[in-house]
C-alpha atoms as a PDB file:
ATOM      1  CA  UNK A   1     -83.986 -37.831 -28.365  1.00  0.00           C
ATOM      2  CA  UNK A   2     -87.574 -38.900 -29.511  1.00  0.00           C
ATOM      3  CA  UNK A   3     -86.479 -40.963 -31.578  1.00  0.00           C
ATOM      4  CA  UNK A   4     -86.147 -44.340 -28.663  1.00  0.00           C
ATOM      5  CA  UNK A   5     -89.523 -43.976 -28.370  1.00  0.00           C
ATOM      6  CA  UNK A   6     -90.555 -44.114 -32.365  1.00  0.00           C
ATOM      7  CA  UNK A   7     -88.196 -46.799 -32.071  1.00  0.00           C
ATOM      8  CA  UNK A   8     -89.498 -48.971 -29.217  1.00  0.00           C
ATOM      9  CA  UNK A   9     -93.148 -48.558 -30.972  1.00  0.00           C
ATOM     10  CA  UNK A  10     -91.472 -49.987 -34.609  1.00  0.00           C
ATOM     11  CA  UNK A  11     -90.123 -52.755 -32.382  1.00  0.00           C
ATOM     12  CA  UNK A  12     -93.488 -53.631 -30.681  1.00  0.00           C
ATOM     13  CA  UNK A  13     -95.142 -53.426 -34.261  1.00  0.00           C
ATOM     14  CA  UNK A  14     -92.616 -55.575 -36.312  1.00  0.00           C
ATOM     15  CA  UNK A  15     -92.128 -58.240 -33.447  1.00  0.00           C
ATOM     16  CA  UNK A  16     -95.865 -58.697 -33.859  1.00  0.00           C
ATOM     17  CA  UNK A  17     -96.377 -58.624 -37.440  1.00  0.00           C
ATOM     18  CA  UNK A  18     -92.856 -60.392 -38.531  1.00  0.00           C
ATOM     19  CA  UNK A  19     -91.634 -63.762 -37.369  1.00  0.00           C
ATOM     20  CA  UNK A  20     -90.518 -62.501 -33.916  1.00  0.00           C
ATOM     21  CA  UNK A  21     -87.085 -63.649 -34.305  1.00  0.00           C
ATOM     22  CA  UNK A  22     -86.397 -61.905 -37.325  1.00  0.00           C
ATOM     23  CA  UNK A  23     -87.785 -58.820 -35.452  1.00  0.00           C
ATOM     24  CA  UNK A  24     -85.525 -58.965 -32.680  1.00  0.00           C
ATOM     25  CA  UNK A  25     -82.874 -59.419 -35.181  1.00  0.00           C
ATOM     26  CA  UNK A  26     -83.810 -56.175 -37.260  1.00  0.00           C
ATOM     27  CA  UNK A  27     -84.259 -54.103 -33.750  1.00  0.00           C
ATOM     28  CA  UNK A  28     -80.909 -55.054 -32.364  1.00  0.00           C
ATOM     29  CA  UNK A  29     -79.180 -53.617 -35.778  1.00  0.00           C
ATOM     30  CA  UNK A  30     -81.596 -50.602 -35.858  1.00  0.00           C
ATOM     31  CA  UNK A  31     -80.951 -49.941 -32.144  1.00  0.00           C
ATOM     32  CA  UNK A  32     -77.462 -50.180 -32.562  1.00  0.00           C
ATOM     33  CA  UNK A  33     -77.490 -47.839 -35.409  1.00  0.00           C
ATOM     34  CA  UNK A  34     -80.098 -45.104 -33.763  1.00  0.00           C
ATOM     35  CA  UNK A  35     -77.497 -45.365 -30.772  1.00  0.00           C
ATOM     36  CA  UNK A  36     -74.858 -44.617 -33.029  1.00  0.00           C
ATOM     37  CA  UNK A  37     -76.496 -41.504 -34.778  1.00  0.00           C
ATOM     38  CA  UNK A  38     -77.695 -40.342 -31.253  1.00  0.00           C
ATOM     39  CA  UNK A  39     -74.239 -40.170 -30.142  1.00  0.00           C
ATOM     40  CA  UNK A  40     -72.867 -38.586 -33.191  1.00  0.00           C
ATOM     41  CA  UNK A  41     -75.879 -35.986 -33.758  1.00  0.00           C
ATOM     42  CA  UNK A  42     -75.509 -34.567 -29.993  1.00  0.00           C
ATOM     43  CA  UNK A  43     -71.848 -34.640 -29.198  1.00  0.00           C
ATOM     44  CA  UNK A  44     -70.471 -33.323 -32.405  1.00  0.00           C
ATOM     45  CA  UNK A  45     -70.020 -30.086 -33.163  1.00  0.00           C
ATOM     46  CA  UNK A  46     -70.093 -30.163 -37.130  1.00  0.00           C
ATOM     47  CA  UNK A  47     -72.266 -28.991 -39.349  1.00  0.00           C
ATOM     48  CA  UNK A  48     -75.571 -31.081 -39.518  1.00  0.00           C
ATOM     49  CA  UNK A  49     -74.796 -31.704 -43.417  1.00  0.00           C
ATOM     50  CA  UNK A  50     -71.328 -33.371 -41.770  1.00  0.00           C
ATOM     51  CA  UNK A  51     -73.011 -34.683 -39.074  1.00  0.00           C
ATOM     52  CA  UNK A  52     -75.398 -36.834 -41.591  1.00  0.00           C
ATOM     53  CA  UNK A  53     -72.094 -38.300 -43.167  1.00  0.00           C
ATOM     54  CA  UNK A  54     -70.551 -39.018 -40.285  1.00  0.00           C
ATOM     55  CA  UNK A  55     -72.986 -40.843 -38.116  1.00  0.00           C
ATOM     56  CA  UNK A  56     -73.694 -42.764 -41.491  1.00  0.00           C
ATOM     57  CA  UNK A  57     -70.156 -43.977 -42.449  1.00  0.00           C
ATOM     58  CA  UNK A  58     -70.132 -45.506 -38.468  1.00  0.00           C
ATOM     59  CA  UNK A  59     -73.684 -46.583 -38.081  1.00  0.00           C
ATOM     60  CA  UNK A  60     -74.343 -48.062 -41.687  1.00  0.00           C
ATOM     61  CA  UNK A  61     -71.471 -50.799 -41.723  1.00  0.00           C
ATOM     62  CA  UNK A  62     -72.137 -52.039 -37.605  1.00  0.00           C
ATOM     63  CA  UNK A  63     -76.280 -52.072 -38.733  1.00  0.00           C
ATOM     64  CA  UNK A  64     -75.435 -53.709 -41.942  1.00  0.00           C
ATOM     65  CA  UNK A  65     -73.514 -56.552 -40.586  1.00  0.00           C
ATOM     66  CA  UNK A  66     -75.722 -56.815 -37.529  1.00  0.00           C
ATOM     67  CA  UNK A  67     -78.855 -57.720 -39.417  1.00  0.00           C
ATOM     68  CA  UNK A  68     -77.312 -60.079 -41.682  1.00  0.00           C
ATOM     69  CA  UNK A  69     -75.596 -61.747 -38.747  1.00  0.00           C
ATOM     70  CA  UNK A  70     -79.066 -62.115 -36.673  1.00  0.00           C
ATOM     71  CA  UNK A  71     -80.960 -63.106 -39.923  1.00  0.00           C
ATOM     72  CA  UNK A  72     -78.498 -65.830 -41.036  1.00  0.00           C
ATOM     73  CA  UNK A  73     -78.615 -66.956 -36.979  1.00  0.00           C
ATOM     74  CA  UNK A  74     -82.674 -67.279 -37.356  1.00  0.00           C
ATOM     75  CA  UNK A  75     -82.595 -68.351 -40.687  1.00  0.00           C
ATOM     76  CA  UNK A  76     -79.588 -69.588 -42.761  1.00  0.00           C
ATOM     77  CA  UNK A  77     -79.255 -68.642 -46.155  1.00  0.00           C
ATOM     78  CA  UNK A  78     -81.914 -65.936 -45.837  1.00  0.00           C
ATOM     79  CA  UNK A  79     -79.947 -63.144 -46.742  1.00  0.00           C
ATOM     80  CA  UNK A  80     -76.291 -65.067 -47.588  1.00  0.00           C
ATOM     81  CA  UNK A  81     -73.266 -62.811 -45.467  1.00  0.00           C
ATOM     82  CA  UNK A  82     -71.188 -62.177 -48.606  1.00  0.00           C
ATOM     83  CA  UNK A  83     -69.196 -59.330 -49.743  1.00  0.00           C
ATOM     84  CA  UNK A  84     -71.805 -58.257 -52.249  1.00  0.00           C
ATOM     85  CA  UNK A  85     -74.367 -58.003 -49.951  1.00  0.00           C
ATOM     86  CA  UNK A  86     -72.640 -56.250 -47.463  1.00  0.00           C
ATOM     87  CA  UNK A  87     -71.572 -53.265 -50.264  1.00  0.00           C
ATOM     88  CA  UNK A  88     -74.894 -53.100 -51.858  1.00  0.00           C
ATOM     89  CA  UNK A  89     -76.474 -52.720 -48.236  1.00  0.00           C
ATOM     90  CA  UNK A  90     -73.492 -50.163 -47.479  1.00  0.00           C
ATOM     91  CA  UNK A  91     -73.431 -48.226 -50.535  1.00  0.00           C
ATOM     92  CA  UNK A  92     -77.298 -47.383 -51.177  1.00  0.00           C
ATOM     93  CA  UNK A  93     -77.400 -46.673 -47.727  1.00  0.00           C
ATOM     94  CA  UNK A  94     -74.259 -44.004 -48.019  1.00  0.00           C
ATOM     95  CA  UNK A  95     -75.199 -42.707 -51.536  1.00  0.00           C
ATOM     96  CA  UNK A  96     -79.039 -41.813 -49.864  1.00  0.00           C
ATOM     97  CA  UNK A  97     -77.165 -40.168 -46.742  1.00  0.00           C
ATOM     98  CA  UNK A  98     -74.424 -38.094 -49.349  1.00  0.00           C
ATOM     99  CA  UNK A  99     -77.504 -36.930 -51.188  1.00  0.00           C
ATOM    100  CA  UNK A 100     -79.249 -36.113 -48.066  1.00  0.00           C
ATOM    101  CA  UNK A 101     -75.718 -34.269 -47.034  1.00  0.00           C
ATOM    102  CA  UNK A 102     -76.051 -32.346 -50.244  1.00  0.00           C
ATOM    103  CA  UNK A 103     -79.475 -31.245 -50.118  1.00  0.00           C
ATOM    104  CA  UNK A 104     -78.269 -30.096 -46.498  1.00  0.00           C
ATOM    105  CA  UNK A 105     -75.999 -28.208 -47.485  1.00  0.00           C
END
């Protein structure tokens, strides 16, 4: 449950030392993603290896699109909304949480 606070310092460090738009952008996805894990990590009852997967196949799509969303709002063209981007983004972020699952395990 720590990890709002960690978060809320990250967000008061990037929105001064990024453009603060693109900040509030990149916090919105990464809250909505820590929310996600939160909810998955201390109402399920799988094992944590599961748990990992889980909270990752919900949290890693909503973050994904999030940020791209906000950053093409505050800039256009920064980081183009396009399939390829969005399964790149997806599937390095799943493969690190399935190896992290393994490892688990």
């Amino acid at each position: 449950n720590r990890i709002f606070i960690a978060m809320a310092m990250a967000a008061f460090i990037t929105y001064h030392l990024a453009d603060p738009a693109l900040a509030i952008a990149s916090v919105t996805a990464f809250a909505l993603g820590e929310l996600t894990d939160w909810l998955v990590y201390n109402f399920s009852k799988r094992p944590l290896s599961q748990r990992v997967l889980i909270s990752s196949a919900i949290a890693v799509p909503v973050d994904t699109i999030v940020v791209l969303i906000g950053f093409d709002f505050v800039r256009p063209g920064m980081l183009p909304i396009n399939m390829g981007n969005i399964l790149v983004m997806i599937g390095s972020c799943m493969l690190s949480a399935l190896l992290v699952s393994l490892l688990l395990r």
